[in-house]
N, C-alpha and C. Protein backbone atom coordinates (compact mmCIF):
# COMPACT_ATOMS: atom_id res chain seq x y z
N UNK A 1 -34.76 12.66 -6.36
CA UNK A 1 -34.53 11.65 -5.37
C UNK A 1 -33.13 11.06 -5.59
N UNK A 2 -32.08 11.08 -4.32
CA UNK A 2 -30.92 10.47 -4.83
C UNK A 2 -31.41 9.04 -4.05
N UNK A 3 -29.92 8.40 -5.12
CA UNK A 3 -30.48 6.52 -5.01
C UNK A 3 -28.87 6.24 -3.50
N UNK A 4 -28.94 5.78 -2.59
CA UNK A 4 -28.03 5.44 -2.01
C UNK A 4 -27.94 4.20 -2.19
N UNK A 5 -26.58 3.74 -2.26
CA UNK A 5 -26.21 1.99 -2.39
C UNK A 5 -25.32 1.68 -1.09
N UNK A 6 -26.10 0.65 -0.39
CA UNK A 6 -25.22 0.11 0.79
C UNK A 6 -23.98 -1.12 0.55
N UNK A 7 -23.05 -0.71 0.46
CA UNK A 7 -21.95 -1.56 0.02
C UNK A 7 -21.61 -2.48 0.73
N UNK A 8 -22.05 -2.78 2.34
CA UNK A 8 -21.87 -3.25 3.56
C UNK A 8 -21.35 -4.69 2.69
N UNK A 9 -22.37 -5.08 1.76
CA UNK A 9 -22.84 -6.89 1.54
C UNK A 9 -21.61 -6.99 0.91
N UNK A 10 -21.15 -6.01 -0.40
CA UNK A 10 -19.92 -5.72 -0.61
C UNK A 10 -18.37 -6.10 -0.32
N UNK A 11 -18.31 -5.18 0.72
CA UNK A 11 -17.02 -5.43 1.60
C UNK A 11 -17.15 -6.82 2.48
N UNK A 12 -18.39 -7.44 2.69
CA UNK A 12 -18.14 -8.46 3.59
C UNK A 12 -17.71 -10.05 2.80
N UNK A 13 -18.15 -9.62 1.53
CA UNK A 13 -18.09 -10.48 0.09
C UNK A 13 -16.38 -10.46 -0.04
N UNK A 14 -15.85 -9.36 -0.39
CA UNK A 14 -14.33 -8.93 -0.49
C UNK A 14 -13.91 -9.67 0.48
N UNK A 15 -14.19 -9.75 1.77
CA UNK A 15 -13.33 -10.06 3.22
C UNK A 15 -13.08 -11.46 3.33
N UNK A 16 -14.90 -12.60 3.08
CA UNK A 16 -15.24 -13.73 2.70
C UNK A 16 -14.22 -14.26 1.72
N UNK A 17 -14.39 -13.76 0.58
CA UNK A 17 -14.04 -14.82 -0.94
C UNK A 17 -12.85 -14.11 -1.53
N UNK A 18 -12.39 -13.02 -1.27
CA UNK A 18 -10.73 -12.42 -1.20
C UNK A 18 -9.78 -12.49 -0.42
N UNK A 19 -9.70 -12.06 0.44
CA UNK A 19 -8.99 -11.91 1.88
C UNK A 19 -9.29 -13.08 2.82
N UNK A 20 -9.92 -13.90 3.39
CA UNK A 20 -9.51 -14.90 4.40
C UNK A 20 -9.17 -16.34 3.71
N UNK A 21 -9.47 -16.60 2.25
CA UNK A 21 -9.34 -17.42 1.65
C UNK A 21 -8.28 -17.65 0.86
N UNK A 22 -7.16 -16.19 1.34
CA UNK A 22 -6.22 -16.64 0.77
C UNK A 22 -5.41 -15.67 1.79
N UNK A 23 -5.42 -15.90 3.01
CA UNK A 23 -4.77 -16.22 4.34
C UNK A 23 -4.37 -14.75 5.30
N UNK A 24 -5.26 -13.82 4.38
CA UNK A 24 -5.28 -12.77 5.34
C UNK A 24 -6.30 -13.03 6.31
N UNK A 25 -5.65 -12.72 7.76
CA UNK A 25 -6.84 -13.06 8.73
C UNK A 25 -6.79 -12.65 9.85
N UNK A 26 -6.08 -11.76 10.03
CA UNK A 26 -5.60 -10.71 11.19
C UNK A 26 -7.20 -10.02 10.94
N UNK A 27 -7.68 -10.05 12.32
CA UNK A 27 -8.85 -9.47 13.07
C UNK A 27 -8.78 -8.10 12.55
N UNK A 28 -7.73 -7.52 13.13
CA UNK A 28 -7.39 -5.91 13.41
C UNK A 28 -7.74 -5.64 11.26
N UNK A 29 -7.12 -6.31 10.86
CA UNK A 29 -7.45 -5.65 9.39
C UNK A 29 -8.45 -5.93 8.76
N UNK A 30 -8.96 -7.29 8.83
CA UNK A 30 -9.96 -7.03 8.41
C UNK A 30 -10.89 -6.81 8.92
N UNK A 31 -10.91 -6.11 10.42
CA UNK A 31 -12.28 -4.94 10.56
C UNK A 31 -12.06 -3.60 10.07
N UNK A 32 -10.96 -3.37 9.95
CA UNK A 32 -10.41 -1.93 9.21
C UNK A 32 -10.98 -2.02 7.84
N UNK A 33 -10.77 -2.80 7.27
CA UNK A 33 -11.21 -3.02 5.34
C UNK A 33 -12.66 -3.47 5.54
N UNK A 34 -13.32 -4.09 6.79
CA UNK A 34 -15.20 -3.62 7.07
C UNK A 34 -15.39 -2.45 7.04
N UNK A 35 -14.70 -1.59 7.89
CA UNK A 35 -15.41 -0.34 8.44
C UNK A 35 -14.94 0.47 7.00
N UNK A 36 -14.06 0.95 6.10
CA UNK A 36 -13.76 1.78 5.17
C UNK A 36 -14.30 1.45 4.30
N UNK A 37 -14.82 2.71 3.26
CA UNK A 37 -15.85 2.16 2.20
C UNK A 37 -14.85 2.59 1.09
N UNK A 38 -14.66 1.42 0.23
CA UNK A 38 -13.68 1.29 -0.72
C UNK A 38 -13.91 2.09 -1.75
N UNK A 39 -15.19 2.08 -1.80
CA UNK A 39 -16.03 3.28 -3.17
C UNK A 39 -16.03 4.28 -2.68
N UNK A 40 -15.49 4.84 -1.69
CA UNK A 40 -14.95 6.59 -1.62
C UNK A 40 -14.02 6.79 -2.32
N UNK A 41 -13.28 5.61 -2.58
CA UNK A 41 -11.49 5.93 -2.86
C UNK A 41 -11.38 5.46 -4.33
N UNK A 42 -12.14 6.06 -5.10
CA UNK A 42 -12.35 5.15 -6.51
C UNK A 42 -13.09 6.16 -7.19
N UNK A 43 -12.72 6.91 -8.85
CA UNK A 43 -13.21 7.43 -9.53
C UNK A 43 -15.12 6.95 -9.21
N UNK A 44 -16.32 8.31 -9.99
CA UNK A 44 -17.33 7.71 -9.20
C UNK A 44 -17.96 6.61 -10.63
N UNK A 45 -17.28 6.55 -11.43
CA UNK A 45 -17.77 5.51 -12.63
C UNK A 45 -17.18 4.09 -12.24
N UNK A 46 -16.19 3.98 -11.22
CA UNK A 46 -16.05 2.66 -10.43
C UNK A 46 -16.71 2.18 -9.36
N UNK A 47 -17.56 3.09 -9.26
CA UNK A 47 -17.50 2.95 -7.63
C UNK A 47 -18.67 1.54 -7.55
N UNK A 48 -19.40 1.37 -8.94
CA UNK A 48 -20.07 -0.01 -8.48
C UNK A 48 -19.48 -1.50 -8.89
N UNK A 49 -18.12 -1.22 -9.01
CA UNK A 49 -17.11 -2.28 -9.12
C UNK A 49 -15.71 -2.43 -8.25
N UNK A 50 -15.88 -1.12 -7.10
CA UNK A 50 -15.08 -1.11 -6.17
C UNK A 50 -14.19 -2.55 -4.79
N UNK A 51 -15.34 -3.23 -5.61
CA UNK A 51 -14.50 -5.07 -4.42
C UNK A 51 -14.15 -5.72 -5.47
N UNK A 52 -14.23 -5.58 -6.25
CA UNK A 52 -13.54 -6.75 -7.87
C UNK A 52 -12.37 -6.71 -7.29
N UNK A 53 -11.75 -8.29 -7.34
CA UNK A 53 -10.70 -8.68 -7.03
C UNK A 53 -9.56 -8.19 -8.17
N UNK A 54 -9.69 -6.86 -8.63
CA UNK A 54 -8.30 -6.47 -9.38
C UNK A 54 -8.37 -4.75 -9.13
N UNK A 55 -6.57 -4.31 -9.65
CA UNK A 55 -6.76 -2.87 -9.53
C UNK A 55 -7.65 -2.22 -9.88
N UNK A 56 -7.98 -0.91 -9.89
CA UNK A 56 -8.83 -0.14 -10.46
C UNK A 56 -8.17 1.32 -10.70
N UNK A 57 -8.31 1.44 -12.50
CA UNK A 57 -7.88 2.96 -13.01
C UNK A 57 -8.21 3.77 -11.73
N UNK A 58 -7.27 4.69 -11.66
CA UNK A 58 -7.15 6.35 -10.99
C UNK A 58 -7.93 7.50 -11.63
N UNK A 59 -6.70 7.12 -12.72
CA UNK A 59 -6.20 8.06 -14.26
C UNK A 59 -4.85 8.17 -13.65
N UNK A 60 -4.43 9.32 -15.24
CA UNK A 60 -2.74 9.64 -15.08
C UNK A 60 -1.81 8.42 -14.47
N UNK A 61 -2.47 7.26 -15.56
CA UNK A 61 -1.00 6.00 -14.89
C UNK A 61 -1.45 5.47 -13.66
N UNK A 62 -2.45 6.01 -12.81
CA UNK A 62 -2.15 5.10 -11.56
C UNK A 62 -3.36 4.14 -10.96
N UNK A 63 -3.19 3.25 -10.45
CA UNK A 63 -4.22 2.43 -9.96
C UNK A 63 -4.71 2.61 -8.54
N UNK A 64 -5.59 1.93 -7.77
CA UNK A 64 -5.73 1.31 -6.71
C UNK A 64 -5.89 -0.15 -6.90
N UNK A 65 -4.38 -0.92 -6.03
CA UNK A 65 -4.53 -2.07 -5.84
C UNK A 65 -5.51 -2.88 -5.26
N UNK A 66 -5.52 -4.29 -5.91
CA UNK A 66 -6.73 -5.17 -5.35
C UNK A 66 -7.01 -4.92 -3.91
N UNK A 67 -8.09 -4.98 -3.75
CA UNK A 67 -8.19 -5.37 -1.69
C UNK A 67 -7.32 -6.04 -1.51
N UNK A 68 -7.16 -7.38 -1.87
CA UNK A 68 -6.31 -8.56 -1.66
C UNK A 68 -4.53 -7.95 -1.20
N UNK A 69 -4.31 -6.90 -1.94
CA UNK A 69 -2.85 -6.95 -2.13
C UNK A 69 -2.66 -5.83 -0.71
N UNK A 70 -3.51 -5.16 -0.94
CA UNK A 70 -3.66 -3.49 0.57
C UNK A 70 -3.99 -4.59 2.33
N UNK A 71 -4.56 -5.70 1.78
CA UNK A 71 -4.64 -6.98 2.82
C UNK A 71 -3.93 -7.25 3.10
N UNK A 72 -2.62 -7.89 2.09
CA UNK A 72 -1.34 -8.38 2.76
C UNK A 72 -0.58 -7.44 3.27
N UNK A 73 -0.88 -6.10 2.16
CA UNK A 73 0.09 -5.27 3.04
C UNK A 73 0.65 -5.38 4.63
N UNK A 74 -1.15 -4.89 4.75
CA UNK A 74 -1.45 -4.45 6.05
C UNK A 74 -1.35 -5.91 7.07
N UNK A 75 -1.45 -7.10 6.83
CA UNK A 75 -1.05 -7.81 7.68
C UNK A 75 0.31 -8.15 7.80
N UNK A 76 1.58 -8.21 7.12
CA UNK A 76 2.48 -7.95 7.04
C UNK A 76 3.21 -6.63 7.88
N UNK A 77 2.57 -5.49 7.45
CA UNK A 77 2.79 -4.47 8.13
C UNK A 77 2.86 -4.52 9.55
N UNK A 78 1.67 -5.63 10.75
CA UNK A 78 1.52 -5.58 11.56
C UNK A 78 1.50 -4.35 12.26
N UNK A 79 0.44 -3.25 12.26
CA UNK A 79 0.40 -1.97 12.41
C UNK A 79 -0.25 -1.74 14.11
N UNK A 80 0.72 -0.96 14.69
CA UNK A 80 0.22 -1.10 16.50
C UNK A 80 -0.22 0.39 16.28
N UNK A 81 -0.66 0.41 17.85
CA UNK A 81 -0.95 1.85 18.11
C UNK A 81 0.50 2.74 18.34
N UNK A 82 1.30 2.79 18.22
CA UNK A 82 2.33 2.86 18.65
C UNK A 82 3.18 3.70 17.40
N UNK A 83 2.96 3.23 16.67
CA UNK A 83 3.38 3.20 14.91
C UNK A 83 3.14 4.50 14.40
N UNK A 84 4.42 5.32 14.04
CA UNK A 84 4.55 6.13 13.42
C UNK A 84 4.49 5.94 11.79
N UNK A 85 3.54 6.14 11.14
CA UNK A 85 3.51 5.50 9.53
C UNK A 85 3.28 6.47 8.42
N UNK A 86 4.08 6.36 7.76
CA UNK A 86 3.92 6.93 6.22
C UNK A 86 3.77 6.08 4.99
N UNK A 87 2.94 6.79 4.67
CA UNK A 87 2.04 5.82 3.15
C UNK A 87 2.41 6.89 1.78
N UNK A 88 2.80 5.82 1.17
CA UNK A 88 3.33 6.53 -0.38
C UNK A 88 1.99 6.06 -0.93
N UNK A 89 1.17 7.15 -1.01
CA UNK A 89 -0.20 7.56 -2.06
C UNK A 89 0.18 6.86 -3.68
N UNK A 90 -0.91 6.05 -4.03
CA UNK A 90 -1.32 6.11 -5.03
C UNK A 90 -2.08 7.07 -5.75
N UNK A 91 -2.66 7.29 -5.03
CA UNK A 91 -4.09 8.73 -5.55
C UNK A 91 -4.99 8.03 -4.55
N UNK A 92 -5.25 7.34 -3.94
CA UNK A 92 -6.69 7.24 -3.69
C UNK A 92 -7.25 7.46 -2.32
N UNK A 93 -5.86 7.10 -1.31
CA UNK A 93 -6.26 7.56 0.39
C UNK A 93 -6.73 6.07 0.58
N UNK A 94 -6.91 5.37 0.17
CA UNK A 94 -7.88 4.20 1.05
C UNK A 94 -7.04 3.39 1.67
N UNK A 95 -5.54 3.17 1.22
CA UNK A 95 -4.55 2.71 2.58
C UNK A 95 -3.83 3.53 3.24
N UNK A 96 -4.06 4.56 3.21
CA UNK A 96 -3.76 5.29 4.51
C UNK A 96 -4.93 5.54 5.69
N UNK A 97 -6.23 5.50 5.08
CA UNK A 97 -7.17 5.59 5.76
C UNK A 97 -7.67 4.01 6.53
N UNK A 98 -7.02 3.19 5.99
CA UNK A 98 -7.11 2.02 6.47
C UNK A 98 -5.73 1.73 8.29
N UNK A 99 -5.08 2.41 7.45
CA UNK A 99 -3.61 2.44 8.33
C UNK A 99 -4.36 3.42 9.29
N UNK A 100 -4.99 4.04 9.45
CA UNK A 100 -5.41 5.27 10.55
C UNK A 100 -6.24 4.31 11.77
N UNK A 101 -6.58 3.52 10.96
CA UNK A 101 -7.72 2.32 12.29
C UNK A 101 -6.46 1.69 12.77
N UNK A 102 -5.61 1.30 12.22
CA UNK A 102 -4.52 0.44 13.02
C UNK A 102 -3.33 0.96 13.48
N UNK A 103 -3.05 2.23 13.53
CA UNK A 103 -2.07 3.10 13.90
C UNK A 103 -2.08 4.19 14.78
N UNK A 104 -0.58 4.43 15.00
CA UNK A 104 -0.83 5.61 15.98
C UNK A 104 -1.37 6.96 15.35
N UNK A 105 -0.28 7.12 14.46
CA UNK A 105 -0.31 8.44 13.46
C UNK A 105 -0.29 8.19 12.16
N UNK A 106 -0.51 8.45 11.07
CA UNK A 106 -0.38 8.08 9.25
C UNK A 106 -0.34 9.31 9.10
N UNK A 107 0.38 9.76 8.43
CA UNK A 107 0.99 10.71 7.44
C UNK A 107 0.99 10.06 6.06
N UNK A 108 0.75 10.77 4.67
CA UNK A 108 0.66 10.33 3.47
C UNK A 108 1.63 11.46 2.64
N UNK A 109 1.91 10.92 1.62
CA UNK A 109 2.55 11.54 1.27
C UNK A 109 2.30 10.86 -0.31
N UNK A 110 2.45 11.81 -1.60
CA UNK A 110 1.69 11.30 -2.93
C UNK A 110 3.58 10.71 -3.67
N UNK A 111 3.17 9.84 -4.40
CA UNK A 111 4.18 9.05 -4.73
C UNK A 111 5.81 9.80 -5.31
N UNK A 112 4.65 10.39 -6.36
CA UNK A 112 5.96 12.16 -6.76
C UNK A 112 6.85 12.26 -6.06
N UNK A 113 6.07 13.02 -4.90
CA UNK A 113 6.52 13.78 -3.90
C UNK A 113 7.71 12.75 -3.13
N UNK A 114 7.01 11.50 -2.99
CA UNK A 114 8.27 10.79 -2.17
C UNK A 114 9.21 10.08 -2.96
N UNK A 115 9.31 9.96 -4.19
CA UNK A 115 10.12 10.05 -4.81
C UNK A 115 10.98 10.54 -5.30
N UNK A 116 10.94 11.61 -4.80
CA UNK A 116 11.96 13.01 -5.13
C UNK A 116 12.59 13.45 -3.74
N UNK A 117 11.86 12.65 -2.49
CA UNK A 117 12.62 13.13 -1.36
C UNK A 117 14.18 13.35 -1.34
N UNK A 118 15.12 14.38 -0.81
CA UNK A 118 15.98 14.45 -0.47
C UNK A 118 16.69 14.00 0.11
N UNK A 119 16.50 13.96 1.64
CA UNK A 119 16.95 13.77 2.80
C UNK A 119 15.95 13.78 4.11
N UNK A 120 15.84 12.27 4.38
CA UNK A 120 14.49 11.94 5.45
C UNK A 120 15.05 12.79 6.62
N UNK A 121 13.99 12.58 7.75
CA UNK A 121 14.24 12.90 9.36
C UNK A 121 14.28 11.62 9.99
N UNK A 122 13.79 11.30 9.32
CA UNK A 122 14.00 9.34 10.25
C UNK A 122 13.17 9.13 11.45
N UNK A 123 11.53 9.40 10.69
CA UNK A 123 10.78 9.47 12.52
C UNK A 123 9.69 8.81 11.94
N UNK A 124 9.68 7.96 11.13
CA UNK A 124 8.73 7.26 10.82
C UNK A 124 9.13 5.54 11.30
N UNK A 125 7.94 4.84 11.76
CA UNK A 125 8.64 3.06 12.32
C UNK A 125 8.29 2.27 11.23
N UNK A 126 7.06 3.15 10.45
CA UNK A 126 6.83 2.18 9.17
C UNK A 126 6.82 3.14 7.98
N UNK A 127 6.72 2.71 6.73
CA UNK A 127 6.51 2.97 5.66
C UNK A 127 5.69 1.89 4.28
N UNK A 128 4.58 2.20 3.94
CA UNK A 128 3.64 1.55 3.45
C UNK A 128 3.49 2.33 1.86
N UNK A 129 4.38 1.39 1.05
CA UNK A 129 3.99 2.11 -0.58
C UNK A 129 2.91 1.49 -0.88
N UNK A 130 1.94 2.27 -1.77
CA UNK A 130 0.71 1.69 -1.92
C UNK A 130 0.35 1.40 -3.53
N UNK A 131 1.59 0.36 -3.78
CA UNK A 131 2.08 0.20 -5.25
C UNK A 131 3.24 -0.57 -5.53
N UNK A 132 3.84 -0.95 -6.63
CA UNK A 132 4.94 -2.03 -6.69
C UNK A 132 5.99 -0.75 -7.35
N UNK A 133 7.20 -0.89 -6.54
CA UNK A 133 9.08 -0.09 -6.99
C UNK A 133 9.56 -0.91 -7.47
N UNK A 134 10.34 -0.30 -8.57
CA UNK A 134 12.03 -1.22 -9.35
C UNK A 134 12.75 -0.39 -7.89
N UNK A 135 12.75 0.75 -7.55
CA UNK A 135 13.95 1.37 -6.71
C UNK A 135 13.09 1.98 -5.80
N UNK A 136 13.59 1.64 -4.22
CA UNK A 136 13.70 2.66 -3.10
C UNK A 136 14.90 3.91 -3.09
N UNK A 137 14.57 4.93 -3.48
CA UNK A 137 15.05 6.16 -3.08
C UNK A 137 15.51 6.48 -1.70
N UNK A 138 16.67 6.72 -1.34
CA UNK A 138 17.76 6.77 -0.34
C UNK A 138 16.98 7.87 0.57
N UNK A 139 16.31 8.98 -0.10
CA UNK A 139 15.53 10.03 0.82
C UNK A 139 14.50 9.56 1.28
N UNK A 140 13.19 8.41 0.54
CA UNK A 140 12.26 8.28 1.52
C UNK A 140 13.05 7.06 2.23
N UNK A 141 14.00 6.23 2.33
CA UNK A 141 14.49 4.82 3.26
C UNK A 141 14.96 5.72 4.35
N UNK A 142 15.53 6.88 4.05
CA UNK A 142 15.92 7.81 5.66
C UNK A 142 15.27 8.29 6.67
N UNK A 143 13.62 8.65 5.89
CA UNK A 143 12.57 8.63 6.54
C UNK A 143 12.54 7.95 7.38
N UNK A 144 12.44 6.16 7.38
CA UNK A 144 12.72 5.47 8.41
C UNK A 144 13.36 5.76 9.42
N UNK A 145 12.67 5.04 10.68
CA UNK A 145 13.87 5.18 12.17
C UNK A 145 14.62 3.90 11.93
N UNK A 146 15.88 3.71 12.64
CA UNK A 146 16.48 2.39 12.30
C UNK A 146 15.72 1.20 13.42
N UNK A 147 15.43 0.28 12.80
CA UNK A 147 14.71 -0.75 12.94
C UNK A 147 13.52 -0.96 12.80
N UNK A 148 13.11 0.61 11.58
CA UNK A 148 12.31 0.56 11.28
C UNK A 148 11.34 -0.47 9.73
N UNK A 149 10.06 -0.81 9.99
CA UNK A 149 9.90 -1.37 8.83
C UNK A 149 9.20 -0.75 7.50
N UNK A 150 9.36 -1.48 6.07
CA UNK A 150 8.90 -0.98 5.13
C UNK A 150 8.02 -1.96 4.09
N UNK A 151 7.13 -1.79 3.84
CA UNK A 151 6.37 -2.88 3.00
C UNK A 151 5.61 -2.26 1.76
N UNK A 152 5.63 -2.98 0.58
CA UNK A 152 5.76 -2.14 -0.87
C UNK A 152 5.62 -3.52 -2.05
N UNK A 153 5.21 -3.20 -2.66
CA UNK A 153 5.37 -4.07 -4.25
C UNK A 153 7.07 -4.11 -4.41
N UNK A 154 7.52 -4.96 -4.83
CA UNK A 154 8.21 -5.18 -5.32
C UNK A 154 8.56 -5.49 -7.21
N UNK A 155 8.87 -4.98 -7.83
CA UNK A 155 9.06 -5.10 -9.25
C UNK A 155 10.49 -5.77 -9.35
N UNK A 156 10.55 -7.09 -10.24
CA UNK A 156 12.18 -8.24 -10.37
C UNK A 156 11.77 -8.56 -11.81
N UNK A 157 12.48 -7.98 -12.45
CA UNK A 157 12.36 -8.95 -13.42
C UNK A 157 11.63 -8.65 -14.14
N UNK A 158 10.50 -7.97 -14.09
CA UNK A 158 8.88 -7.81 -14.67
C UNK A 158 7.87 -8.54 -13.75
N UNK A 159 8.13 -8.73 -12.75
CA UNK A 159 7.18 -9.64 -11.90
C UNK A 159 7.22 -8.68 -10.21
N UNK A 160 5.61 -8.61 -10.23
CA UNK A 160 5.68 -7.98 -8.94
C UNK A 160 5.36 -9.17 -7.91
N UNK A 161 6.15 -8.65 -6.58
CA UNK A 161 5.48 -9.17 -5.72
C UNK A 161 5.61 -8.28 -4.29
N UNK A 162 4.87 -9.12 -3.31
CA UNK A 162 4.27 -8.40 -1.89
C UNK A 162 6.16 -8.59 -1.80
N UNK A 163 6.70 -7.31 -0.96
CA UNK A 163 8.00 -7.47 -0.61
C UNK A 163 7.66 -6.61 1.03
N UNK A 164 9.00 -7.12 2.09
CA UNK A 164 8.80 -6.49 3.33
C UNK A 164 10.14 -6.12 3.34
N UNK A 165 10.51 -5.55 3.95
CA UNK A 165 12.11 -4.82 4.46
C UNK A 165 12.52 -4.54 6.55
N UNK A 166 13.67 -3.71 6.36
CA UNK A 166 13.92 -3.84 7.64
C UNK A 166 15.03 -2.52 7.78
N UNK A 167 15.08 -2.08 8.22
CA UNK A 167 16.29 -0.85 8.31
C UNK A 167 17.03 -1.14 9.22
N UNK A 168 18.39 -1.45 9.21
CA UNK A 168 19.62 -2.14 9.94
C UNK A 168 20.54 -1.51 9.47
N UNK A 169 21.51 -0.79 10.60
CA UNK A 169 22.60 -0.14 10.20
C UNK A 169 22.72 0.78 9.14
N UNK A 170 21.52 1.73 9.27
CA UNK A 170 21.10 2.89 8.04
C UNK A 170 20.68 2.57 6.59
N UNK A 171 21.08 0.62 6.15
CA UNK A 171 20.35 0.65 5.33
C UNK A 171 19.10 -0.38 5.62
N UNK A 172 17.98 -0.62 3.79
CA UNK A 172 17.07 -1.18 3.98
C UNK A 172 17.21 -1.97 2.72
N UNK A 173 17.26 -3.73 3.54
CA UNK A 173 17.27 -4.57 2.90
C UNK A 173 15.85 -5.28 2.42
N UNK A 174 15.61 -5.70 1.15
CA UNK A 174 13.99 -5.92 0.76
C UNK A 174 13.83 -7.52 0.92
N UNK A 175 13.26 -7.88 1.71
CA UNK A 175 12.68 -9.63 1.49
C UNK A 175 11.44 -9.68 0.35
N UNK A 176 11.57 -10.50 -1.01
CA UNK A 176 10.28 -10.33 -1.91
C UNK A 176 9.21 -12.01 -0.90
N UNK A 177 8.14 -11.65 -0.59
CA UNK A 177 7.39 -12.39 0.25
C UNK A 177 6.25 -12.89 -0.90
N UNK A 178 5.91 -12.59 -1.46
CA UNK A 178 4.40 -13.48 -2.15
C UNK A 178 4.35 -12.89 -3.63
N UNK A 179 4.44 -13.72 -4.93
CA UNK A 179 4.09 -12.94 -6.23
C UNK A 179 2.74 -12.48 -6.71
N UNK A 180 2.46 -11.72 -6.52
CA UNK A 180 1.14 -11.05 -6.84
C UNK A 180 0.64 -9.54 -7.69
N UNK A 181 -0.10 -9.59 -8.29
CA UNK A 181 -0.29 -8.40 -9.33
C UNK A 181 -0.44 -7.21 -8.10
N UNK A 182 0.22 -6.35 -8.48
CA UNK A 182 0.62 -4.25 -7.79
C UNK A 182 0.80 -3.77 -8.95
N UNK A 183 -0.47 -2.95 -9.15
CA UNK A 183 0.08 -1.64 -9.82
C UNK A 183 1.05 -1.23 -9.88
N UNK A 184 2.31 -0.99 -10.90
CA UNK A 184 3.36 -0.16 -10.70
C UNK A 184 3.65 1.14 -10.54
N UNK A 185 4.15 2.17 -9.58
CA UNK A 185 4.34 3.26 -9.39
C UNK A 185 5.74 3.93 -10.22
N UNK A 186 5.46 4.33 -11.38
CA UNK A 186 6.24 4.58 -12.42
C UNK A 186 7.52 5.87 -11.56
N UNK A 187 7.24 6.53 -11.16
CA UNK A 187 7.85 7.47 -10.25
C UNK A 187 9.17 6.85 -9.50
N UNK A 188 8.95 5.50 -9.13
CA UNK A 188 9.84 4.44 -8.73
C UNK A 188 10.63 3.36 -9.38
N UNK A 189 10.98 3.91 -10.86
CA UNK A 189 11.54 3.02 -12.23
C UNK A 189 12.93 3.02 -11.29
N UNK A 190 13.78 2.13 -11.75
CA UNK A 190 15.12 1.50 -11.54
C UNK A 190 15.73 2.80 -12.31
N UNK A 191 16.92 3.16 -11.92
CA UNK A 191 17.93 4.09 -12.46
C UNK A 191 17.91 3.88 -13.46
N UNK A 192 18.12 4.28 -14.79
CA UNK A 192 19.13 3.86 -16.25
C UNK A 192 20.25 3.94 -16.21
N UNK A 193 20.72 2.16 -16.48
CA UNK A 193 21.93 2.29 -16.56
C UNK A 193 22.83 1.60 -17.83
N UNK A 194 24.11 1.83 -18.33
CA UNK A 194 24.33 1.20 -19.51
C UNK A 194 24.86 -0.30 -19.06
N UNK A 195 24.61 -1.13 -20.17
CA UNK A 195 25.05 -1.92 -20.17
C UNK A 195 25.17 -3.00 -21.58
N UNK A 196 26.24 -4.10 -21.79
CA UNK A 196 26.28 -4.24 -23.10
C UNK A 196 25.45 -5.64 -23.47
């Protein structure tokens, strides 16, 4: 006999006492973070701790960020139907699959991979890291169309926070918006550079 667990009470708990109480409250997202079941996107030895208000191990270094933080993203993001979007993967799919209810198209792409980009095409309107950068890489910011937006952890200092951006005149300038714990996406360390 398998045992099924309905997580419904779950996610509505997360939405309640995480997310509207600390000012996410855009309709559009949080019926997106109702309808997706967070314990798909989560090793299966997490999966009955999948709404705890903190990251959760992958493995190999990487997390999935709190609900709370994939919340601001996504309200920040302000995601239309319209919206061409690429999501820099943590491992887990659950904000890109979130971005699919509020978007036109989502494309994903795993953090590696966009960290090593070359040289974008520039046909994306958003870009959604699903993790905190010391550095945006010049190949995925080209990705962007110009006036396009980008929203990501931010790493200053040793301190992450929710950061948003803007692509103007080929480049992309970062606004840091709210300090809050993001997994760091190591793939995205700051250059080494000397200094005395």
């Amino acid at each position: 006999m398998t045992l099924t667990i309905d997580n419904s009470a779950a996610r509505r708990a997360m939405i309640d006492s995480q997310l509207r109480v600390s000012s996410v409250n855009d309709e559009r997202v949080l019926a997106a973070m109702a309808a997706v079941a967070r314990e798909d996107h989560v090793p299966a030895a997490a999966r009955g701790h999948a709404y705890i208000d903190r990251a959760i191990a992958l493995g190999n270094g990487r997390a999935l960020p709190a609900p709370l933080v994939q919340g601001m993203m996504l309200a920040e993001a302000d995601l239309r139907s319209d919206d061409q979007v690429l999501v820099v993967s943590s491992g887990s799919g659950y904000l890109a699959a979130l971005a699919a209810r509020l978007a036109g198209r989502v494309e994903s792409i795993d953090a590696a991979e966009a960290a090593s980009l070359k040289r974008g095409i520039g046909h994306f309107s958003v870009i959604l890291i699903d993790g905190a950068i010391e550095h945006l890489p010049d190949g995925l910011s080209a990705e962007l169309v110009e006036g396009g937006r980008i929203v990501t952890g931010l790493v200053e200092r040793g301190v992450t926070r929710l950061a948003s951006g803007r692509k103007l005149g080929g480049a992309v300038a970062m606004l840091p918006l709210a300090e809050i714990g993001i997994p760091v996406l190591a793939e995205f360390a700051a250059p080494k550079t000397w200094s005395f």
